[in-house]
Protein backbone atom coordinates (compact mmCIF):
# COMPACT_ATOMS: atom_id res chain seq x y z
CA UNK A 1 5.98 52.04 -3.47
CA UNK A 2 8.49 49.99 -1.46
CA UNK A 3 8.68 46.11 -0.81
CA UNK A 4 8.16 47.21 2.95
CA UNK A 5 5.07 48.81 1.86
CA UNK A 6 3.42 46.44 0.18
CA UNK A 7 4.43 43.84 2.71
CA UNK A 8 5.46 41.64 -0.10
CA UNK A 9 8.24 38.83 1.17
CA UNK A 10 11.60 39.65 0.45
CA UNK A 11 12.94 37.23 -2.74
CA UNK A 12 15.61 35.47 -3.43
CA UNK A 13 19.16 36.93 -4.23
CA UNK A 14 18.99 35.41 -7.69
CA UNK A 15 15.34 36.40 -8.39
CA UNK A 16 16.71 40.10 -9.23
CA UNK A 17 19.40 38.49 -11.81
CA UNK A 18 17.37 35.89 -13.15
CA UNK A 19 13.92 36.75 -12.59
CA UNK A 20 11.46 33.77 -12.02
CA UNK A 21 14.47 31.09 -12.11
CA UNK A 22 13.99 30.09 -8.79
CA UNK A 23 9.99 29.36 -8.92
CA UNK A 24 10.68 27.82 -12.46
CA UNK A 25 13.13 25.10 -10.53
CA UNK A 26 10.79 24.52 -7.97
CA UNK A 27 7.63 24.37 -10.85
CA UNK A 28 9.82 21.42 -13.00
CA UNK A 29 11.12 19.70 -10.39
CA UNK A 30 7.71 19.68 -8.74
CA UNK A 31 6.45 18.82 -12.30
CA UNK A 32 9.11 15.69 -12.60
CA UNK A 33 8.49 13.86 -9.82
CA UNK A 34 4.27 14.21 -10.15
CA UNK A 35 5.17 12.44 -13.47
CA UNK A 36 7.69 10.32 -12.28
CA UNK A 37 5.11 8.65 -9.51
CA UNK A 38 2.72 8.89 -12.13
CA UNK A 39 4.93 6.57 -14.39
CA UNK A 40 6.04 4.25 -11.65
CA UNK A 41 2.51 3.35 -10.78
CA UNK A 42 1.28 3.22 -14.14
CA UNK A 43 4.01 0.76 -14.76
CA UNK A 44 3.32 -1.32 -11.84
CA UNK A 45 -0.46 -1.45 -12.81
CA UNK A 46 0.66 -2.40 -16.29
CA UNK A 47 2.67 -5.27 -15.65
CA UNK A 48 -0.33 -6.38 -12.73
CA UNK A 49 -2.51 -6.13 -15.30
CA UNK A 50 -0.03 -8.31 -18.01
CA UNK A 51 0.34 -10.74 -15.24
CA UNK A 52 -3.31 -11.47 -14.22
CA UNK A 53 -3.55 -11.81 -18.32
CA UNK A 54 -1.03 -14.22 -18.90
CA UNK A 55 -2.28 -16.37 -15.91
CA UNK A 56 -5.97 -15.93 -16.74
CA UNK A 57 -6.63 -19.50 -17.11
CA UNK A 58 -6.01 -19.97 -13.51
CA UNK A 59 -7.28 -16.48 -12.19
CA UNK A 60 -10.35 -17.04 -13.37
CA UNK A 61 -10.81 -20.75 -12.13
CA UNK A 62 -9.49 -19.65 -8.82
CA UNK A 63 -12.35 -17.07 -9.05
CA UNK A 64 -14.70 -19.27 -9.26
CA UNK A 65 -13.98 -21.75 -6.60
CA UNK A 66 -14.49 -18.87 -4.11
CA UNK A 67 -17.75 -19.33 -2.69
CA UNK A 68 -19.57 -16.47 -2.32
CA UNK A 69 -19.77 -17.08 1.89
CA UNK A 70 -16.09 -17.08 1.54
CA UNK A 71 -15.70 -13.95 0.16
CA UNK A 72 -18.16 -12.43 3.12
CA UNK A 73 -16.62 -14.08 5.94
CA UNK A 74 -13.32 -13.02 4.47
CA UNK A 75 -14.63 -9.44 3.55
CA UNK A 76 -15.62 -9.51 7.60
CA UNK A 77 -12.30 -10.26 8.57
CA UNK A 78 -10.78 -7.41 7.28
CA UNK A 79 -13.40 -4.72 8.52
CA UNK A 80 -12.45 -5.91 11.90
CA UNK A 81 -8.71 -5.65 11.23
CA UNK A 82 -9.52 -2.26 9.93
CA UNK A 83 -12.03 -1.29 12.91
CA UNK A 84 -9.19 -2.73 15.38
CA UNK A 85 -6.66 0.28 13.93
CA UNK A 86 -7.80 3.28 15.36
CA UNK A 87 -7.32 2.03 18.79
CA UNK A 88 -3.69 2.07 17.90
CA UNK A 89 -3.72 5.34 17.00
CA UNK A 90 -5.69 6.26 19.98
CA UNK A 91 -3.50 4.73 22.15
CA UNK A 92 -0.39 6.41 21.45
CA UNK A 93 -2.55 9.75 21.42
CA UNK A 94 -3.81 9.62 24.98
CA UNK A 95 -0.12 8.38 25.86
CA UNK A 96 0.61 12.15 24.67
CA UNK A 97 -1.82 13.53 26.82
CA UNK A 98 -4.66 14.28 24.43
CA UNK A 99 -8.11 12.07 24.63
CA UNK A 100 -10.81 11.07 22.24
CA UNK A 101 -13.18 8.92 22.25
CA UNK A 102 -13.53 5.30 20.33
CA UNK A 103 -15.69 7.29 17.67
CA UNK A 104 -14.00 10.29 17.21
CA UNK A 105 -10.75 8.33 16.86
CA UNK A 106 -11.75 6.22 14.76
CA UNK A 107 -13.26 9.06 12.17
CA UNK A 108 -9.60 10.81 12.34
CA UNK A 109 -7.67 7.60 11.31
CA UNK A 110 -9.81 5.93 8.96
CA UNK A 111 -10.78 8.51 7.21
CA UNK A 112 -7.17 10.14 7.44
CA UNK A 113 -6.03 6.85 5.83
CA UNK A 114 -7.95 7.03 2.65
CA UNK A 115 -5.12 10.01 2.05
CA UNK A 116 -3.22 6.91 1.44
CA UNK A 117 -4.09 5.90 -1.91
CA UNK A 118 -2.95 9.48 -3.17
CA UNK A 119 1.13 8.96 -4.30
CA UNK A 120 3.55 9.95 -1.58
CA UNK A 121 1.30 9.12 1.12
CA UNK A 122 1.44 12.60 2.84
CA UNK A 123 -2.03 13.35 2.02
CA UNK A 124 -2.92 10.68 4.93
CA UNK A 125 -0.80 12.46 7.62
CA UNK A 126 -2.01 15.91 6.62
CA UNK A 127 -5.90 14.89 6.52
CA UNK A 128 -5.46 13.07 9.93
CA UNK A 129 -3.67 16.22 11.42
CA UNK A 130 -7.27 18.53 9.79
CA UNK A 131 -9.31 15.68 11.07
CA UNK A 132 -7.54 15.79 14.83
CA UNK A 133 -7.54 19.78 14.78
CA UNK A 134 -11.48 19.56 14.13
CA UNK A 135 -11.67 17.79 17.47
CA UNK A 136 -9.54 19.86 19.96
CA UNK A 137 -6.32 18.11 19.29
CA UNK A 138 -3.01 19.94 18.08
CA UNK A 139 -1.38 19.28 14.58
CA UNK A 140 1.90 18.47 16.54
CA UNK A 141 0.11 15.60 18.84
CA UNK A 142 -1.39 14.03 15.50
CA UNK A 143 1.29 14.16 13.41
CA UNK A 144 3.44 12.32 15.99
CA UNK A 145 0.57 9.98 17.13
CA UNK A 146 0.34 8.88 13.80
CA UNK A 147 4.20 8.58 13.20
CA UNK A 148 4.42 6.28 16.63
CA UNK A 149 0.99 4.60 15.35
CA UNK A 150 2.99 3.92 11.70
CA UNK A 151 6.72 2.71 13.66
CA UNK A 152 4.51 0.64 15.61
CA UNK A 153 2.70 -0.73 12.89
CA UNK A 154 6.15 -1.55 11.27
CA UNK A 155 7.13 -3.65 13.90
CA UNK A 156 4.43 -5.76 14.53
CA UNK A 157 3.71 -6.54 11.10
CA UNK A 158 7.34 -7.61 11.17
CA UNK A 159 7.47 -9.74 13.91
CA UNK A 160 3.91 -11.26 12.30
CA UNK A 161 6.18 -11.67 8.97
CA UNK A 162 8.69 -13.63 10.59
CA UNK A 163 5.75 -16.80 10.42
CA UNK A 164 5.75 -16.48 6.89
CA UNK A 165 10.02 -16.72 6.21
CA UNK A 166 10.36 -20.19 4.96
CA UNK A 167 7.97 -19.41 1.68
CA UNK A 168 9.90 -15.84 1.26
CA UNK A 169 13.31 -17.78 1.90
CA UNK A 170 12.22 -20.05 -0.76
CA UNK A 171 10.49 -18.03 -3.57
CA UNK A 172 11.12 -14.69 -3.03
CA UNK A 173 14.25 -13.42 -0.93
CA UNK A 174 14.85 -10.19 -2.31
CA UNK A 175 12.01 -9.30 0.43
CA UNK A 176 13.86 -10.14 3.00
CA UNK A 177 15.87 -7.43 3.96
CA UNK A 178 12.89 -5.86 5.35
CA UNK A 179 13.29 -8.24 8.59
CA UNK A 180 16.81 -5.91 8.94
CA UNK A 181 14.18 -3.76 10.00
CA UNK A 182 12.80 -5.28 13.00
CA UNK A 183 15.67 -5.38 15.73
CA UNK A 184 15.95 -1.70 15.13
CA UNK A 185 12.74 -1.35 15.56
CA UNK A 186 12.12 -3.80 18.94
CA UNK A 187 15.44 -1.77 20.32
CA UNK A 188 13.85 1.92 19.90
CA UNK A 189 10.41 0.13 21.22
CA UNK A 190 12.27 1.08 24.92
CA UNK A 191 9.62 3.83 26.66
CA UNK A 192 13.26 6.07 26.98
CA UNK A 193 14.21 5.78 23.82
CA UNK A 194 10.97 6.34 22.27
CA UNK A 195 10.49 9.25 23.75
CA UNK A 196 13.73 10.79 22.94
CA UNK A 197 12.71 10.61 19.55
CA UNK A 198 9.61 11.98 19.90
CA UNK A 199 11.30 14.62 21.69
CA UNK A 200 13.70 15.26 18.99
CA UNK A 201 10.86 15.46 16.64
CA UNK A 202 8.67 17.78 18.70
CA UNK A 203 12.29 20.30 18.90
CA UNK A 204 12.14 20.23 15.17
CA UNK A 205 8.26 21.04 14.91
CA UNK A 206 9.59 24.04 17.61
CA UNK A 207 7.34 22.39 20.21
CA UNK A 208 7.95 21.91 23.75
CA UNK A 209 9.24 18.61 24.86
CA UNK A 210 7.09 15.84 26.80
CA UNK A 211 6.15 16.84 29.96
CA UNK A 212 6.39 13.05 30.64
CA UNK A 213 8.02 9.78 29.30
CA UNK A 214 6.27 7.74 26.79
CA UNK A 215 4.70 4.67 29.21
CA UNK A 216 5.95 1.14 28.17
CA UNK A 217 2.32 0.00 28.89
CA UNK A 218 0.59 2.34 25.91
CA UNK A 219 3.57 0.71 23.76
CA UNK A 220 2.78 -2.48 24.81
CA UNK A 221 -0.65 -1.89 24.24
CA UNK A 222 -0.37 -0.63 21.25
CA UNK A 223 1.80 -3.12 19.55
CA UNK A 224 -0.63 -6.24 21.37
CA UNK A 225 -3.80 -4.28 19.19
CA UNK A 226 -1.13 -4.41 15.90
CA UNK A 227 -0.50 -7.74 16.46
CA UNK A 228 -4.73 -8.37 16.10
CA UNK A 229 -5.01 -6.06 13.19
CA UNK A 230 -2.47 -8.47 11.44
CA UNK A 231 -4.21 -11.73 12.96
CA UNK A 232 -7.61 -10.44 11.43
CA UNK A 233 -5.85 -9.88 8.00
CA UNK A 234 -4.36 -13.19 7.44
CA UNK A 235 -7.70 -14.87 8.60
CA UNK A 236 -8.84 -12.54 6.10
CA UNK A 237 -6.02 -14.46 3.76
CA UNK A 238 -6.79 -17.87 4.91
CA UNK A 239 -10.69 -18.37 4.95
CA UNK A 240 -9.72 -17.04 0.63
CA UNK A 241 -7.05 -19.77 0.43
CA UNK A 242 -8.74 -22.50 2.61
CA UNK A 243 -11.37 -22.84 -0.16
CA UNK A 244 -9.42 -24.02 -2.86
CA UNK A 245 -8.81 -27.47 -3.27
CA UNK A 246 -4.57 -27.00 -3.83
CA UNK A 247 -4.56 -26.52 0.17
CA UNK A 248 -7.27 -29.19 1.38
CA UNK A 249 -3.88 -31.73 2.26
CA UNK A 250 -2.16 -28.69 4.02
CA UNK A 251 -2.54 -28.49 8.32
CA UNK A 252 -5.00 -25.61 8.83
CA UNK A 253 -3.28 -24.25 11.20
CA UNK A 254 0.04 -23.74 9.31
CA UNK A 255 -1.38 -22.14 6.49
CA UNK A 256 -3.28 -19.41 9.04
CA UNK A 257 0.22 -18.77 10.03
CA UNK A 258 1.03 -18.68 6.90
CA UNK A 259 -1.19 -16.38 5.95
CA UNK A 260 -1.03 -13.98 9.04
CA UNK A 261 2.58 -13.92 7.96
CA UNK A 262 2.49 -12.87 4.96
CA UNK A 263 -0.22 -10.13 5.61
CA UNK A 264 1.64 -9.09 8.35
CA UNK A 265 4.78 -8.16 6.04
CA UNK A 266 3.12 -7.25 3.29
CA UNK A 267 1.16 -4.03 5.19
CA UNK A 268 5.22 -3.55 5.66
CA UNK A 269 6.26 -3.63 2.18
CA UNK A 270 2.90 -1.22 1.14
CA UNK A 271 4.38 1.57 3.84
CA UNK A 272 7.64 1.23 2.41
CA UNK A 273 6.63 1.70 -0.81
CA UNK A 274 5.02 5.23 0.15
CA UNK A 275 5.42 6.36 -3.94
CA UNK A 276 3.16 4.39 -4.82
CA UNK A 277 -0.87 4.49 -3.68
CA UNK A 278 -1.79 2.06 -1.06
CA UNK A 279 1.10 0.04 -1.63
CA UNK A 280 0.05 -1.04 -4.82
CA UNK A 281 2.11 -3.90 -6.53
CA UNK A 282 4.60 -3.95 -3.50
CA UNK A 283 1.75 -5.44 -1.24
CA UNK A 284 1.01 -8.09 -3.92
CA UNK A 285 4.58 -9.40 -4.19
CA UNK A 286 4.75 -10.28 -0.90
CA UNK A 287 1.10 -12.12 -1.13
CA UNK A 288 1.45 -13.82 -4.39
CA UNK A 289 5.41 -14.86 -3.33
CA UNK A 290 3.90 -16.40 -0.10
CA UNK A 291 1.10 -18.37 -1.36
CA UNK A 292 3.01 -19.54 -4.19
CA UNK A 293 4.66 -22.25 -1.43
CA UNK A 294 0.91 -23.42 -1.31
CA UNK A 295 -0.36 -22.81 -4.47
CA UNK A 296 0.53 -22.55 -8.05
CA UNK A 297 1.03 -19.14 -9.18
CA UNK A 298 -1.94 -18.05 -11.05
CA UNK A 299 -4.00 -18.64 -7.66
CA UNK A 300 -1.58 -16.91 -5.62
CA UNK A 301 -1.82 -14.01 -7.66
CA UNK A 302 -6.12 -13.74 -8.17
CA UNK A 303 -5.96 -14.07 -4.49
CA UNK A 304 -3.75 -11.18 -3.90
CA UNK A 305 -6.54 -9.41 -6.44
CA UNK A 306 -9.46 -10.40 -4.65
CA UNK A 307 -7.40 -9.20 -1.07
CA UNK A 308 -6.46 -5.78 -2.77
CA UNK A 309 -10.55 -5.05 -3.71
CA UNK A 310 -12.13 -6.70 -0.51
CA UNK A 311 -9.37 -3.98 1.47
CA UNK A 312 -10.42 -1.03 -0.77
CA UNK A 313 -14.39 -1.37 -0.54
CA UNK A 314 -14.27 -1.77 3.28
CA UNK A 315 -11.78 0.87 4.24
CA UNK A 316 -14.05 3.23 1.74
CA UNK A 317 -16.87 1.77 3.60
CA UNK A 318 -15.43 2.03 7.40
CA UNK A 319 -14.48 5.76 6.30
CA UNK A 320 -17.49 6.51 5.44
CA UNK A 321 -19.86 5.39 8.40
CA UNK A 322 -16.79 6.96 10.98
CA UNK A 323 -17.35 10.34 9.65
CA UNK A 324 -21.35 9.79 9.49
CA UNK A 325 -20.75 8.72 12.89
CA UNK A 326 -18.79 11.23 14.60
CA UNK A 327 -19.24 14.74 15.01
CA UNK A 328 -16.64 17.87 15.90
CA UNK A 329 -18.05 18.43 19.59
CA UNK A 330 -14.21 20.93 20.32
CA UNK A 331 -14.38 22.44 17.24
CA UNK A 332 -11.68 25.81 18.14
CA UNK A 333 -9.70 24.53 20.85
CA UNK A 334 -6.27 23.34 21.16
CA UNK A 335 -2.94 24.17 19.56
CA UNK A 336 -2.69 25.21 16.31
């Protein structure tokens, strides 16, 4: 029977010579880098793990100076930062001409987001895009109202970092080129330029282009509701560090900045780091190497513990209760 027949796909060239060379390729080099993220975390967790045992003396006294209304109030901090998010995301979406509602929105992104803690981070663009389809919006619209959601992200955590440069300058400055980051960033903020690249990106998805330009108040909007996110995660930061006696002398007010601050870049550094799940270990640095020009080291670092688990139970929680919450009501329409 012919290939026609059978409607198989026509193979490659080289399958006829070397038969199965081509998907063999594909199969190790897939292989190789599954294992190669796999190694890269597990070292990261290793030497996490080596330093919260070499410093256990002061992890666990820091751990027990946090009173348990602390660790609420600070818990609460961070499941508004985390309920503020989805308005981004929203945002940018009805900007593109597709609406949903608070609830509905906030189902697609948060629980989108857990896709984050899988390597590579794709997982969290592809379940949003599933998550937006269920709800009448197209793949295309998601995928680049999460993109805009993520650039904007970037530069509003950056311009939050900036209040938290003096400790990097001073204990860890091989962070800093991050900041290179941000003027780019504030330049291609511009409505028209914006929306050239969205329309660049919509010609390479083979999508028509926007029937209108991006509006400089959804941006600003946008960025004003990062910019809260980032407040709510260093108070998150601060209420932790404010109960230790090593920052009783220190202004309050100066070590909330310095706490938004570092927060603020440290969300940065986790996207960066997209090989790795969450962030993990890249987040951390930027935590411990902040508080570190407050604190002595080992409390730095079991605070940047006790951050990473208060995140991870509330955005499993917050996930959770959106999708209890919200139900497909335009299941079937939309682009594909």
């Amino acid at each position: 029977m012919t290939e026609g027949a059978t409607g198989s796909a026509p193979q490659p060239a080289t399958a006829g010579v070397f038969p199965g060379a081509v998907s063999a390729r594909g199969t190790w080099r897939a292989r190789l880098i599954s294992w190669g993220r796999r190694l890269v975390v597990l070292a990261i967790v290793g030497y996490a793990t080596y330093q919260v045992v070499s410093q256990w003396h002061q992890v666990s006294h820091t751990l027990s100076q946090l009173p348990w209304l602390r660790l609420v109030l600070s818990s609460a901090a961070v499941t508004a930062g985390v309920l503020f998010s989805p308005l981004v995301w929203q945002a940018m979406l009805d900007d593109l001409g597709s609406h949903v509602r608070v609830r509905e929105a906030s189902k697609i992104y948060l629980v989108g987001q857990l896709g984050k803690y899988v390597p590579g981070s794709v997982m969290a663009l592809l379940l949003q895009m599933e998550l937006a389809r269920s709800f009448g919006v197209s793949r295309a619209r998601s995928l680049i109202a999460s993109v805009l959601t993520a650039g904007v992200a970037v530069i509003a955590s950056l311009l939050a970092g900036t209040l938290a440069l003096p400790a990097l300058v001073r204990n860890e400055r091989t962070v800093l080129w991050l900041f290179m980051l941000l003027p780019i960033g504030l330049v291609l903020l511009h409505p028209r330029l914006l929306t050239f690249v969205v329309d660049t990106l919509l010609s390479v998805l083979r999508r028509e282009p926007l029937s209108r330009r991006l509006s400089g108040r959804a941006i600003g909007r946008a960025t004003g509701v990062c910019l809260l996110v980032y407040v709510c995660y260093g108070l998150h930061l601060y209420v932790l560090a404010g109960s230790l006696d090593a920052t009783r002398h220190m202004h309050g007010g100066l070590l909330l900045l310095l706490c938004v601050g570092a927060m603020g870049l440290a969300m940065t550094a986790g996207l960066v780091a997209f090989i790795l799940p969450s962030g993990i270990g890249a987040r951390e640095l930027i935590v411990v190497a902040a508080l570190s020009a407050v604190l002595p080291y080992g409390q730095a670092l079991a605070l940047a513990v006790v951050s990473r688990l208060s995140f991870t139970v509330v955005e499993l929680a917050t996930a959770g209760t959106a999708a209890l919450m919200a139900r497909p009501s335009t299941c079937g329409r939309g682009e594909p």
